[in-house]
Protein backbone atom coordinates (compact mmCIF):
# COMPACT_ATOMS: atom_id res chain seq x y z
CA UNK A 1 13.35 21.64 -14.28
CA UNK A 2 12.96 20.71 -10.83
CA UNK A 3 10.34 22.34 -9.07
CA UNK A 4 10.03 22.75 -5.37
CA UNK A 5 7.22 19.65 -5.11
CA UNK A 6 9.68 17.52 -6.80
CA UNK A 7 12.17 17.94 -4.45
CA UNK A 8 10.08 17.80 -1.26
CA UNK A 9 8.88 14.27 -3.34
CA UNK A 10 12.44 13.00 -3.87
CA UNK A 11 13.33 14.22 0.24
CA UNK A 12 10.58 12.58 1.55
CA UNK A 13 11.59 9.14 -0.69
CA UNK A 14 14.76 9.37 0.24
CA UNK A 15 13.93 9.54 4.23
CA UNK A 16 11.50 7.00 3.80
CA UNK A 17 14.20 4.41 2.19
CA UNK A 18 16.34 4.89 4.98
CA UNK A 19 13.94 4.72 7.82
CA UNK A 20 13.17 1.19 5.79
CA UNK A 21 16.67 0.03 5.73
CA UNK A 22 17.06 1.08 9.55
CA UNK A 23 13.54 -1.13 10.41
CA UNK A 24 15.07 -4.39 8.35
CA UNK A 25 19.02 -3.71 9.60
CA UNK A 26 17.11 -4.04 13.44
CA UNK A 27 15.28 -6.75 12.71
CA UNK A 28 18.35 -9.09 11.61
CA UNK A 29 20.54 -7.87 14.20
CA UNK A 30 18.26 -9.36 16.35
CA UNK A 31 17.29 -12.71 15.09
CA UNK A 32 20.88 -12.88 14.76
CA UNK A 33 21.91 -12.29 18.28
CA UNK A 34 19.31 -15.04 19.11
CA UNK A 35 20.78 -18.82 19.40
CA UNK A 36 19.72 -20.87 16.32
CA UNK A 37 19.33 -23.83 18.72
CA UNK A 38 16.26 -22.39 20.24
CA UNK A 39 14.65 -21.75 16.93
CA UNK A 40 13.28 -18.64 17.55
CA UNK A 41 12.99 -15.02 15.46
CA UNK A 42 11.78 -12.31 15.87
CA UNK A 43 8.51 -11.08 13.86
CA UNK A 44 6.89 -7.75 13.95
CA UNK A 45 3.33 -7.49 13.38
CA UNK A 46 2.30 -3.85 12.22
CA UNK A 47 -1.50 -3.38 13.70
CA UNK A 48 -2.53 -0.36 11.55
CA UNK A 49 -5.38 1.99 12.77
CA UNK A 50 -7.81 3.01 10.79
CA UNK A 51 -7.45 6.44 9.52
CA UNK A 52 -10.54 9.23 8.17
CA UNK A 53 -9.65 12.46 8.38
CA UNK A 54 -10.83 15.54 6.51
CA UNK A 55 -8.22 15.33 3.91
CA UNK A 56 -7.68 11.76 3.20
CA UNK A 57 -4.55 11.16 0.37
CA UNK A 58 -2.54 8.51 -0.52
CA UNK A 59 -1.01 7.44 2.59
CA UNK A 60 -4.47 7.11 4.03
CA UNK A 61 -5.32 4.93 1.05
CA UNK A 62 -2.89 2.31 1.79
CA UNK A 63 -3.07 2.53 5.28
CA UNK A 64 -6.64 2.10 4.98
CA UNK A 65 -6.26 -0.58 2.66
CA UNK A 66 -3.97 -2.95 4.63
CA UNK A 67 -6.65 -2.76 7.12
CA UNK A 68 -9.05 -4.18 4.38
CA UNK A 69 -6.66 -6.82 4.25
CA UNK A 70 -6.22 -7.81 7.92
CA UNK A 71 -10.16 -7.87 8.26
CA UNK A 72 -10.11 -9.68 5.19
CA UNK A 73 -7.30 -12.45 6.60
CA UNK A 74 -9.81 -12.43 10.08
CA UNK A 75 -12.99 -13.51 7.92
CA UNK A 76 -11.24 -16.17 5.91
CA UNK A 77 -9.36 -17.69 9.12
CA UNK A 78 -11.76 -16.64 12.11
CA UNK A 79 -15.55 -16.13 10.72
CA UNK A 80 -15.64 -18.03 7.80
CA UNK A 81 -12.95 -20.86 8.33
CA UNK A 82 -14.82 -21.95 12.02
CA UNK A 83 -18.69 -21.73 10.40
CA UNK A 84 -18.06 -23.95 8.12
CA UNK A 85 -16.14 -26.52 10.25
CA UNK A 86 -19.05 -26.37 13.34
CA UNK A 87 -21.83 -27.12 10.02
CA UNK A 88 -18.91 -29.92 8.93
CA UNK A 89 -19.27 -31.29 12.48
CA UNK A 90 -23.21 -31.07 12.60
CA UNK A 91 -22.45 -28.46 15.50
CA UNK A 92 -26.11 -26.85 16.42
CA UNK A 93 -25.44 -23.20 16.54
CA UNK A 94 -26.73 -19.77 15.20
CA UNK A 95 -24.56 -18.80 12.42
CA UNK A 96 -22.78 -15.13 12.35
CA UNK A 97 -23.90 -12.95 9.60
CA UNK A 98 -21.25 -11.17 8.53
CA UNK A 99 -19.50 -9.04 5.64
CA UNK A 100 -17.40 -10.58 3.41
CA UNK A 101 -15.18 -7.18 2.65
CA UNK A 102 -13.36 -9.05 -0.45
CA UNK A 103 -15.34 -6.90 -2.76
CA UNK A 104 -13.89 -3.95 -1.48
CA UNK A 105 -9.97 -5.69 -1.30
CA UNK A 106 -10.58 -6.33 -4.73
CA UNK A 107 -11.34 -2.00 -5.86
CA UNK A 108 -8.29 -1.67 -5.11
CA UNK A 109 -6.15 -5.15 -5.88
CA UNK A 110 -7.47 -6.27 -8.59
CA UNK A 111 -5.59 -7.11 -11.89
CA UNK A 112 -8.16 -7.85 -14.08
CA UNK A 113 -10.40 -6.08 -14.34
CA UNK A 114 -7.82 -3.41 -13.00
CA UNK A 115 -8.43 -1.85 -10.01
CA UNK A 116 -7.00 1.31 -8.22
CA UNK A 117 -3.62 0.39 -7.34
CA UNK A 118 -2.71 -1.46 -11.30
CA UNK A 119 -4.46 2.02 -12.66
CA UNK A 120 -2.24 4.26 -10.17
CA UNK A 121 0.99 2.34 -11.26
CA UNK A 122 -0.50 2.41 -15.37
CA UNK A 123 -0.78 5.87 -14.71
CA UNK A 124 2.42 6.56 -13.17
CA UNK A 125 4.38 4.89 -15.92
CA UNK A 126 1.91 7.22 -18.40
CA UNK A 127 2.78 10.31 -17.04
CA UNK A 128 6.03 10.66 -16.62
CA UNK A 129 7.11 14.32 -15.10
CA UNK A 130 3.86 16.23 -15.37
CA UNK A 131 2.31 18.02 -12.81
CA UNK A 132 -1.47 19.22 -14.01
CA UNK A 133 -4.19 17.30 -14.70
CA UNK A 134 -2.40 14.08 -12.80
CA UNK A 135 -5.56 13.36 -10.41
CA UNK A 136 -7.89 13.58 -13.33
CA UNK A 137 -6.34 10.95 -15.63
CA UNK A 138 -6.07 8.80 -13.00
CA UNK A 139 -9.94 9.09 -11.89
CA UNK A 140 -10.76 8.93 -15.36
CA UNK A 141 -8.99 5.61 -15.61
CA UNK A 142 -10.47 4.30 -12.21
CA UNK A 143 -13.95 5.23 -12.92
CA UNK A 144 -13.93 3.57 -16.78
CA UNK A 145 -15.99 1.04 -17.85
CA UNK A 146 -12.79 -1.51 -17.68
CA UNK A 147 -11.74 -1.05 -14.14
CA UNK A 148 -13.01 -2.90 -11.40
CA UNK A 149 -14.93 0.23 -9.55
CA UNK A 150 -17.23 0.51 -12.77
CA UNK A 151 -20.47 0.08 -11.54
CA UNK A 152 -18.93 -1.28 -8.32
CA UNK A 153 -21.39 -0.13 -5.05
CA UNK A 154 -18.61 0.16 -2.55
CA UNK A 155 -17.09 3.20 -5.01
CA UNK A 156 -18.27 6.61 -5.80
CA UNK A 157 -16.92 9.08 -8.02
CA UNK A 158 -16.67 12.58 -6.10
CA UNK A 159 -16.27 15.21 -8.84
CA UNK A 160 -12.95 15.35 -10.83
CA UNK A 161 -10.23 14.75 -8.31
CA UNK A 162 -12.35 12.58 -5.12
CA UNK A 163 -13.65 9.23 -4.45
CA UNK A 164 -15.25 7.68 -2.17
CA UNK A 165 -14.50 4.03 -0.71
CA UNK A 166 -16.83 2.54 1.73
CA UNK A 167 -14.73 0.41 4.01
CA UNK A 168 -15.42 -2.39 6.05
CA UNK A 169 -15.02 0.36 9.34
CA UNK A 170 -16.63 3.44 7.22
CA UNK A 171 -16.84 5.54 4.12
CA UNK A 172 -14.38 7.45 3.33
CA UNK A 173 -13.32 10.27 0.79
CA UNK A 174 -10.09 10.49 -0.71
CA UNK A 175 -8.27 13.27 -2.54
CA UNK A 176 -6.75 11.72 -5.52
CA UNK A 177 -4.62 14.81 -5.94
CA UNK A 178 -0.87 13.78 -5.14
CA UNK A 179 -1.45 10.08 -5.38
CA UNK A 180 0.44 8.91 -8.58
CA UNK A 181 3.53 11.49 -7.15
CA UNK A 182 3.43 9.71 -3.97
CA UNK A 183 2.89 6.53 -5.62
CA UNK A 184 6.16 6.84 -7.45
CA UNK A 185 8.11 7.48 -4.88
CA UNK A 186 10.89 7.73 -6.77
CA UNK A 187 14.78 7.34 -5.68
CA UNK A 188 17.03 8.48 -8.05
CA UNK A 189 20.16 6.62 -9.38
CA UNK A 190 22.56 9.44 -8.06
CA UNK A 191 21.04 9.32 -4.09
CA UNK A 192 21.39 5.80 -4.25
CA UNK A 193 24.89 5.71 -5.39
CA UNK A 194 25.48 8.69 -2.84
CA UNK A 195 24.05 6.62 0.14
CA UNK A 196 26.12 4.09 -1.07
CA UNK A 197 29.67 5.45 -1.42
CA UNK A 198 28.90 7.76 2.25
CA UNK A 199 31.94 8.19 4.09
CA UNK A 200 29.60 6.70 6.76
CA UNK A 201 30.14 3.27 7.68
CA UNK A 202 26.50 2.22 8.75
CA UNK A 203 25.24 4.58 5.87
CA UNK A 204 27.27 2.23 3.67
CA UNK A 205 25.86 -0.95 5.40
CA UNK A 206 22.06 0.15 4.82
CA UNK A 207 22.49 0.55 1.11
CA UNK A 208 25.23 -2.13 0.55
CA UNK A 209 22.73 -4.54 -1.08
CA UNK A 210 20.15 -2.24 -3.03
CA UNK A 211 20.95 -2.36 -7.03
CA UNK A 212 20.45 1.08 -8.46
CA UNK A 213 19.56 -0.11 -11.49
CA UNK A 214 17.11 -2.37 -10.24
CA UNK A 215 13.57 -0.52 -10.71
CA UNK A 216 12.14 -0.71 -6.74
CA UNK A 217 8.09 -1.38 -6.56
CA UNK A 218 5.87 1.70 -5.89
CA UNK A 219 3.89 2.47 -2.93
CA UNK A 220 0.75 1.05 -3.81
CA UNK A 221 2.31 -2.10 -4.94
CA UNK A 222 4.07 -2.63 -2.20
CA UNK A 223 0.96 -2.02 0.43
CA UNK A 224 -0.46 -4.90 -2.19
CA UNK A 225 2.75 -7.14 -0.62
CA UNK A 226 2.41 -6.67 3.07
């Protein structure tokens, strides 16, 4: 039975995968339209902000965790990277102490142990259509003595459906409730074929190359990607 959750779940996918093939359609129409003799493209660099509200959920997860990321990237190329070329070069200078936030990329991107983003797509996979008792499976996965947060002091377990992640800019408390749904983000076979055979021409361009029988990576994993 489809239930009105579900639905608002397979709308909002469905949006989302078209917004996506609008963003990438752009994007080569324009490095098209520019000369190959000048070798230039075009690149778009996404500068996420930061987000801690008073109901944090899934989409504040990832966002939060590509941020982890880009800090992460600055460290390695900017903090770390230059420190140890001026002590290299016998430069006299007083060293930057600084956090090195790969303990908390690795809460959430870790394979082995797992962290939270290989438990929300285990979990995913477990559950199939159920509705109750999602957010608790998943937290009881998370906070086992085989994931990476076990014991890990950047994570705290906040009753049966909240955790807490301190990040590099902040703690912050997420709602766990929703997150293996939204991780799914699941297109069916049908809408894709749909999109596909629209009596719209551009409709048909977006979706010309997706494979509907090709399984497409969840959220989390692909935040893991960018």
């Amino acid at each position: 039975m489809i239930t009105l959750i579900k639905a608002e779940y397979t709308r909002d996918s469905l949006a989302k995968l078209v917004y996506h093939q609008i963003f990438k359609y752009l994007v080569e129409k324009v490095n098209a339209a520019i000369p190959g003799s000048t070798q230039l493209n075009l690149g778009v660099l996404d500068i996420y902000g930061f987000e801690i509200f008073k109901n944090n959920g899934f989409e504040q997860f990832c966002i939060n965790y590509v941020n982890e990321k880009l800090q992460q990237i600055f460290i390695e190329l900017t903090l770390k990277a230059e420190q140890e070329e001026y002590a290299k070069e016998g430069i006299q200078w007083t060293p930057i102490d600084f956090f090195n936030n790969i303990v908390v990329c690795e809460l959430v991107d870790s394979r082995r142990p797992p962290g939270i983003i290989s438990i929300c797509d285990d979990v995913t996979k477990q559950v199939g259509n159920k509705e109750s008792g999602v957010a608790e499976t998943f937290l009881g996965k998370v906070g086992s003595g085989i994931a990476a947060c076990s014991g890990a002091s950047y994570f705290q377990q906040r009753g049966a459906s909240m955790f807490l992640i301190q990040h590099y800019a902040g703690a912050v408390t997420y709602n766990a409730e929703g997150f293996v749904e939204k991780n799914r983000d699941q297109v069916f076979v049908d809408l894709l074929e749909m999109c596909k055979r629209s009596q719209n021409p551009f409709v048909q361009l977006l979706f010309r190359e997706i494979d509907p029988t090709k399984k497409m990576p969840t959220q989390g994993t692909g935040s893991n990607h960018h």
